[in-house]
PDB file of N, CA and C in Angstrom:
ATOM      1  N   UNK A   1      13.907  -2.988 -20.397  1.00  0.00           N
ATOM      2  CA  UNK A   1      15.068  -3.277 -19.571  1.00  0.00           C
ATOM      3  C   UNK A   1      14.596  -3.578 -18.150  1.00  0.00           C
ATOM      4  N   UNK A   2      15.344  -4.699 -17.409  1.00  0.00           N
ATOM      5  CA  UNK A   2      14.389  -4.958 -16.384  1.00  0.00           C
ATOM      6  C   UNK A   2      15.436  -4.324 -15.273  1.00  0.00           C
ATOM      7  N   UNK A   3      14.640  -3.900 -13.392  1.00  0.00           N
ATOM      8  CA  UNK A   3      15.110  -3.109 -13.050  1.00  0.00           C
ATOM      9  C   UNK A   3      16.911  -3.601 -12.512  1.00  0.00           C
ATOM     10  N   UNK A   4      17.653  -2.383 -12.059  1.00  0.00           N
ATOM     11  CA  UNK A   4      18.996  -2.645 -12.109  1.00  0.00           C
ATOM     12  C   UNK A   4      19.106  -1.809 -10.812  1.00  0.00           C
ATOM     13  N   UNK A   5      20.398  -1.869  -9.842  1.00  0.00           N
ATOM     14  CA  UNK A   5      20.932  -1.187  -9.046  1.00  0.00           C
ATOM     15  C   UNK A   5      22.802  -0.668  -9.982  1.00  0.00           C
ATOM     16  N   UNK A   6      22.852   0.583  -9.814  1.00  0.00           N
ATOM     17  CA  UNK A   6      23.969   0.931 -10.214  1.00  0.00           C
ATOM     18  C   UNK A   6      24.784   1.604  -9.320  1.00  0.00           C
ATOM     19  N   UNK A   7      26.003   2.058  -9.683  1.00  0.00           N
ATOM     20  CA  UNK A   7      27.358   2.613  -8.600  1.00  0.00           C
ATOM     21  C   UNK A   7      27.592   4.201  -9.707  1.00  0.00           C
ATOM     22  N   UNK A   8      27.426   5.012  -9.341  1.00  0.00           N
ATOM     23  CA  UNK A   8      28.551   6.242 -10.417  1.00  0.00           C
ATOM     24  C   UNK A   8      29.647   5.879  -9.874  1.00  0.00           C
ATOM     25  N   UNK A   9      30.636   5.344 -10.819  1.00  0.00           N
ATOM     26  CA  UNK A   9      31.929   5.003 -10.488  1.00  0.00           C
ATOM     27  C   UNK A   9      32.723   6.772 -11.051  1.00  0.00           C
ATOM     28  N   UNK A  10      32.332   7.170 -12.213  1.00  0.00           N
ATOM     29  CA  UNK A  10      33.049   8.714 -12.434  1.00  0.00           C
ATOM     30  C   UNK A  10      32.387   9.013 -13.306  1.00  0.00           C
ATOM     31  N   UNK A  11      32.894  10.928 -13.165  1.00  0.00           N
ATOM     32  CA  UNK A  11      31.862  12.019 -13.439  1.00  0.00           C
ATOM     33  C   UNK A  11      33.104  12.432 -14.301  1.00  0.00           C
ATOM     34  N   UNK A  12      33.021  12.907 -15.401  1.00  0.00           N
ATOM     35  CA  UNK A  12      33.198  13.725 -16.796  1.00  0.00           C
ATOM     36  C   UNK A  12      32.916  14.651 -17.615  1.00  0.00           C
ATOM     37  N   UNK A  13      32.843  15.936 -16.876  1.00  0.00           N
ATOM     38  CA  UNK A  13      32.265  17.047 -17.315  1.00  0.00           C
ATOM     39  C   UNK A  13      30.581  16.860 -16.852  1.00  0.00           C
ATOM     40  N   UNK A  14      29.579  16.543 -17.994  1.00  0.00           N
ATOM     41  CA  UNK A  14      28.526  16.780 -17.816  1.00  0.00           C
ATOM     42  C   UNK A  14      27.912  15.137 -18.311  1.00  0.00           C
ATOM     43  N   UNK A  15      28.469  14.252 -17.687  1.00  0.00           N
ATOM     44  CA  UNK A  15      28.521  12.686 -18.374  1.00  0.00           C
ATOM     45  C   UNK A  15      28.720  11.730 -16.895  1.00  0.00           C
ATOM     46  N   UNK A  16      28.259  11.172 -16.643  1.00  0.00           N
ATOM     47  CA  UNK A  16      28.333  10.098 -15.831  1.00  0.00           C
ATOM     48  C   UNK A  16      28.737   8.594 -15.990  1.00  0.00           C
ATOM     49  N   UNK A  17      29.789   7.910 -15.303  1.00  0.00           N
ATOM     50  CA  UNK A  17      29.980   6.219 -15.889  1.00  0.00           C
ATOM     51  C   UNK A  17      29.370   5.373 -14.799  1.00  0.00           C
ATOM     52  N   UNK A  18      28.383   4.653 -15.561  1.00  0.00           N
ATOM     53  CA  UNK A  18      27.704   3.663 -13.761  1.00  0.00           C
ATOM     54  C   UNK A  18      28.037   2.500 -13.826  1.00  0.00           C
ATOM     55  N   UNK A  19      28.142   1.619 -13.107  1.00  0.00           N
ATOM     56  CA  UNK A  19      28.575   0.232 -12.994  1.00  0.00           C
ATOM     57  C   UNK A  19      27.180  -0.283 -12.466  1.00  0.00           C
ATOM     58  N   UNK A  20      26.816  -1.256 -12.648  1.00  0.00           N
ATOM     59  CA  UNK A  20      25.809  -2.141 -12.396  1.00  0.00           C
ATOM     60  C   UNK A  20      26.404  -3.259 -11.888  1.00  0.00           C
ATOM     61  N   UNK A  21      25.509  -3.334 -10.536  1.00  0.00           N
ATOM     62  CA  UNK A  21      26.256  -4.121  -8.916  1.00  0.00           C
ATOM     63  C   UNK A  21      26.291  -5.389  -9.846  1.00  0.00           C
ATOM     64  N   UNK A  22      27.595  -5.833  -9.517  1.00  0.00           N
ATOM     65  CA  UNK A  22      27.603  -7.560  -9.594  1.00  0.00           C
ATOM     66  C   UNK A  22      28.641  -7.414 -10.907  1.00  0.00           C
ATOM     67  N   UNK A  23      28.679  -6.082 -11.761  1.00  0.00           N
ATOM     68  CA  UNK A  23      29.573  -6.552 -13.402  1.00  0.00           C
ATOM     69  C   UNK A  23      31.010  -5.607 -12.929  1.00  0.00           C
ATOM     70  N   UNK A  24      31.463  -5.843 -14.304  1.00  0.00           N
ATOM     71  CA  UNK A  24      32.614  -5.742 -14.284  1.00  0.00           C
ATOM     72  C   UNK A  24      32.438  -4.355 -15.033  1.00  0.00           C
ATOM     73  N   UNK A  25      34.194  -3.906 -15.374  1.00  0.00           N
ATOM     74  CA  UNK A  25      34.310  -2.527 -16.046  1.00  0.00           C
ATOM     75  C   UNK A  25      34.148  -2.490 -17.140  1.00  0.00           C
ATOM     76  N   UNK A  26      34.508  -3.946 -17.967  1.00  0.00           N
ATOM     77  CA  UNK A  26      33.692  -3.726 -19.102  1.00  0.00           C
ATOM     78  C   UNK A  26      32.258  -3.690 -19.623  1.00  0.00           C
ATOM     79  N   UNK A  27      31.298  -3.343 -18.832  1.00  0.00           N
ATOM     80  CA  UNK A  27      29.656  -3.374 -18.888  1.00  0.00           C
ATOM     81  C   UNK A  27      29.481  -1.826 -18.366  1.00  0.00           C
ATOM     82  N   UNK A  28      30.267  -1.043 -18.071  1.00  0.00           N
ATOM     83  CA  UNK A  28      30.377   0.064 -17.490  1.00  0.00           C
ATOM     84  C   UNK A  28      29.211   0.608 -18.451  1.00  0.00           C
ATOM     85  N   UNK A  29      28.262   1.995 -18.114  1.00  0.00           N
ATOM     86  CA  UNK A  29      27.437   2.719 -19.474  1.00  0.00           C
ATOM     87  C   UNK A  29      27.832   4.041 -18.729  1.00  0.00           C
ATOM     88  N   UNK A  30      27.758   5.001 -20.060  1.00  0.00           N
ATOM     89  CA  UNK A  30      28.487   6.416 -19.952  1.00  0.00           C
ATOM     90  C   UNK A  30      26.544   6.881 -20.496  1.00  0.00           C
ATOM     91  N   UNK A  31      26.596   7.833 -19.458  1.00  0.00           N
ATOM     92  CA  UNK A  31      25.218   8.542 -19.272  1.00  0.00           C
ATOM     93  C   UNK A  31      25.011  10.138 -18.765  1.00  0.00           C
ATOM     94  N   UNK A  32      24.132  10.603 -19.357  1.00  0.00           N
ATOM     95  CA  UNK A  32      24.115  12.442 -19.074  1.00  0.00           C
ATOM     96  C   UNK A  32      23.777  12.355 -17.752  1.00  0.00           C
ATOM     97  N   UNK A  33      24.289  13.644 -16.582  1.00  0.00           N
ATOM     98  CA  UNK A  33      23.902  13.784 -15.434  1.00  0.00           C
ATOM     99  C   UNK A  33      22.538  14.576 -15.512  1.00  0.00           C
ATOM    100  N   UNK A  34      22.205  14.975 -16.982  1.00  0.00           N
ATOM    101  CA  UNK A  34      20.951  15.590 -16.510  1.00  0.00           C
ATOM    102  C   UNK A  34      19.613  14.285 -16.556  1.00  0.00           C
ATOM    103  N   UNK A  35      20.002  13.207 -16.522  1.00  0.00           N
ATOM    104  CA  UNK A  35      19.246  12.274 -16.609  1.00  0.00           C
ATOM    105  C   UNK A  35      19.022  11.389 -14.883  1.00  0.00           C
ATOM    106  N   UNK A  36      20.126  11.803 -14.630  1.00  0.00           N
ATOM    107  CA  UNK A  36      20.435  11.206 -12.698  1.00  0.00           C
ATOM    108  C   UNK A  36      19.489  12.136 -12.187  1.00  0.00           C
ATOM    109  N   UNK A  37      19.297  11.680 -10.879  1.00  0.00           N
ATOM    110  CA  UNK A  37      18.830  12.845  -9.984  1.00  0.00           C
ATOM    111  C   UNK A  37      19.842  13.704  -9.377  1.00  0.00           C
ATOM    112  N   UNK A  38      19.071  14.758  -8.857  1.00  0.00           N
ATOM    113  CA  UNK A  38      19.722  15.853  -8.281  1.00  0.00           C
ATOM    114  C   UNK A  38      20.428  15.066  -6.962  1.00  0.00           C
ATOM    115  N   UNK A  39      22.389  15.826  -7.289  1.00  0.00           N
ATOM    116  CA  UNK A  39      23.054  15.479  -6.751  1.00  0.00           C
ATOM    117  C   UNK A  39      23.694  13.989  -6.318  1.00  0.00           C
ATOM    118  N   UNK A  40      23.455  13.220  -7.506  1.00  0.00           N
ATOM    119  CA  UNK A  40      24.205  12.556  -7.835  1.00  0.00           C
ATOM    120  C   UNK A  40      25.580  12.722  -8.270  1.00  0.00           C
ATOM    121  N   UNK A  41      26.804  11.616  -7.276  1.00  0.00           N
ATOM    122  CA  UNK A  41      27.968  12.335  -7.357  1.00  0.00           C
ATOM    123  C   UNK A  41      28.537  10.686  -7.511  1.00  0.00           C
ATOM    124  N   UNK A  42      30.049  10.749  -7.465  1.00  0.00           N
ATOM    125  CA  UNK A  42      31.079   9.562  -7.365  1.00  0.00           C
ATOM    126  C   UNK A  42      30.259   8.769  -6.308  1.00  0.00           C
ATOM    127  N   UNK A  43      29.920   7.545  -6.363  1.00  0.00           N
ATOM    128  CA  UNK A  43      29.645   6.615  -4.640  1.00  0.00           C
ATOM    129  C   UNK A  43      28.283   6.791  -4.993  1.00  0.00           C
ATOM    130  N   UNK A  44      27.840   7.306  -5.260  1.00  0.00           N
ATOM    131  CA  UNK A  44      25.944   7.646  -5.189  1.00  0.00           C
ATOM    132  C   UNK A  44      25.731   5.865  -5.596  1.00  0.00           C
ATOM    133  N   UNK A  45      24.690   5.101  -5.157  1.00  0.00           N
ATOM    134  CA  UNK A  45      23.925   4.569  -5.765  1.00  0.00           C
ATOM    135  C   UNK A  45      22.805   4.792  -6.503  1.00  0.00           C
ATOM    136  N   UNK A  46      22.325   4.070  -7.527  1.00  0.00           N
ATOM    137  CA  UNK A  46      21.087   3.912  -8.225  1.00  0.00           C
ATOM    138  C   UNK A  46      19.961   3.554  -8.279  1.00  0.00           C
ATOM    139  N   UNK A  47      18.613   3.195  -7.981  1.00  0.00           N
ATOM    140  CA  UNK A  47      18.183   2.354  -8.556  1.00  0.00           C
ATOM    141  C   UNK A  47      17.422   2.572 -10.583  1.00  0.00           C
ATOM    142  N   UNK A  48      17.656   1.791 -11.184  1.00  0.00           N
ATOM    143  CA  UNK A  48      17.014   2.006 -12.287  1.00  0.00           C
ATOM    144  C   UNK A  48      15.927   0.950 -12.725  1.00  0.00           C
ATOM    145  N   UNK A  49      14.503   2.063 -13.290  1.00  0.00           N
ATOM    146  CA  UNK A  49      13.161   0.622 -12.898  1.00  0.00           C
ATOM    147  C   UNK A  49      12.370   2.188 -13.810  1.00  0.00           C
ATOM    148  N   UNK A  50      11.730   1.830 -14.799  1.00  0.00           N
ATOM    149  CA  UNK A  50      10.839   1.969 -16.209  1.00  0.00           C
ATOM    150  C   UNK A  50      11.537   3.330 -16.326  1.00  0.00           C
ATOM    151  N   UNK A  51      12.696   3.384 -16.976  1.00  0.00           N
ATOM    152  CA  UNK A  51      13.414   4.372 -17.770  1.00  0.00           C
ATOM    153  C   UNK A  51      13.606   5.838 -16.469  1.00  0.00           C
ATOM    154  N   UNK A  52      13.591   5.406 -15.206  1.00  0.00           N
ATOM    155  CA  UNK A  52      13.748   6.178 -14.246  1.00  0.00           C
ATOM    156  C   UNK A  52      15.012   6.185 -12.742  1.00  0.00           C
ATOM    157  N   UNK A  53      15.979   6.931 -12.607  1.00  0.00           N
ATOM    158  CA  UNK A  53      17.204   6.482 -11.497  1.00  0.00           C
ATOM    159  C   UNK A  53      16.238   7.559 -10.037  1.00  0.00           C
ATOM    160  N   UNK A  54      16.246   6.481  -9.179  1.00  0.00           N
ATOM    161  CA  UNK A  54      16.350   6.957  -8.067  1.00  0.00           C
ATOM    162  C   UNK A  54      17.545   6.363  -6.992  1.00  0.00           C
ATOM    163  N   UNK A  55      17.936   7.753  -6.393  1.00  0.00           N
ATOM    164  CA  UNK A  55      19.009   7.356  -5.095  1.00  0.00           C
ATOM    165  C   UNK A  55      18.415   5.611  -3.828  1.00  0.00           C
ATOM    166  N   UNK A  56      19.575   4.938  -3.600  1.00  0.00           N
ATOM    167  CA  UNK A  56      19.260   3.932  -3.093  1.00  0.00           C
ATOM    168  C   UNK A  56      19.871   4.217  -1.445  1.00  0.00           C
ATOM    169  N   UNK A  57      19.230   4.849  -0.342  1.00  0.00           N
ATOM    170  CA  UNK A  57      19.582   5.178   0.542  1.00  0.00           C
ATOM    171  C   UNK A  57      20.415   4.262   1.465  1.00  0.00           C
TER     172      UNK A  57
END
């Protein structure tokens, strides 16, 4: 997968939904927060690059 910038648009118990800059809501992906980094919330950006999210300051 090549790298991506994402949005947490919403949080769901222990589940995260990210949007990837530029798509729409239907491309949305539903993902575990234990996979985000620490303190990732609603608004956080992403970056995602070899199966890894770091915050995009």
């Amino acid at each position: 997968m090549e790298p991506k910038d994402y949005t947490v648009i919403k949080i769901e118990g222990e589940y995260a939904y990210l949007r990837a800059d530029g798509e729409n809501e239907d491309k949305d992906i539903f993902i575990a927060l234990a996979l985000l980094p620490a303190g990732s919330d609603v608004g956080t950006r992403l970056h995602y690059e070899m199966l890894c999210y770091t915050v995009i300051e």
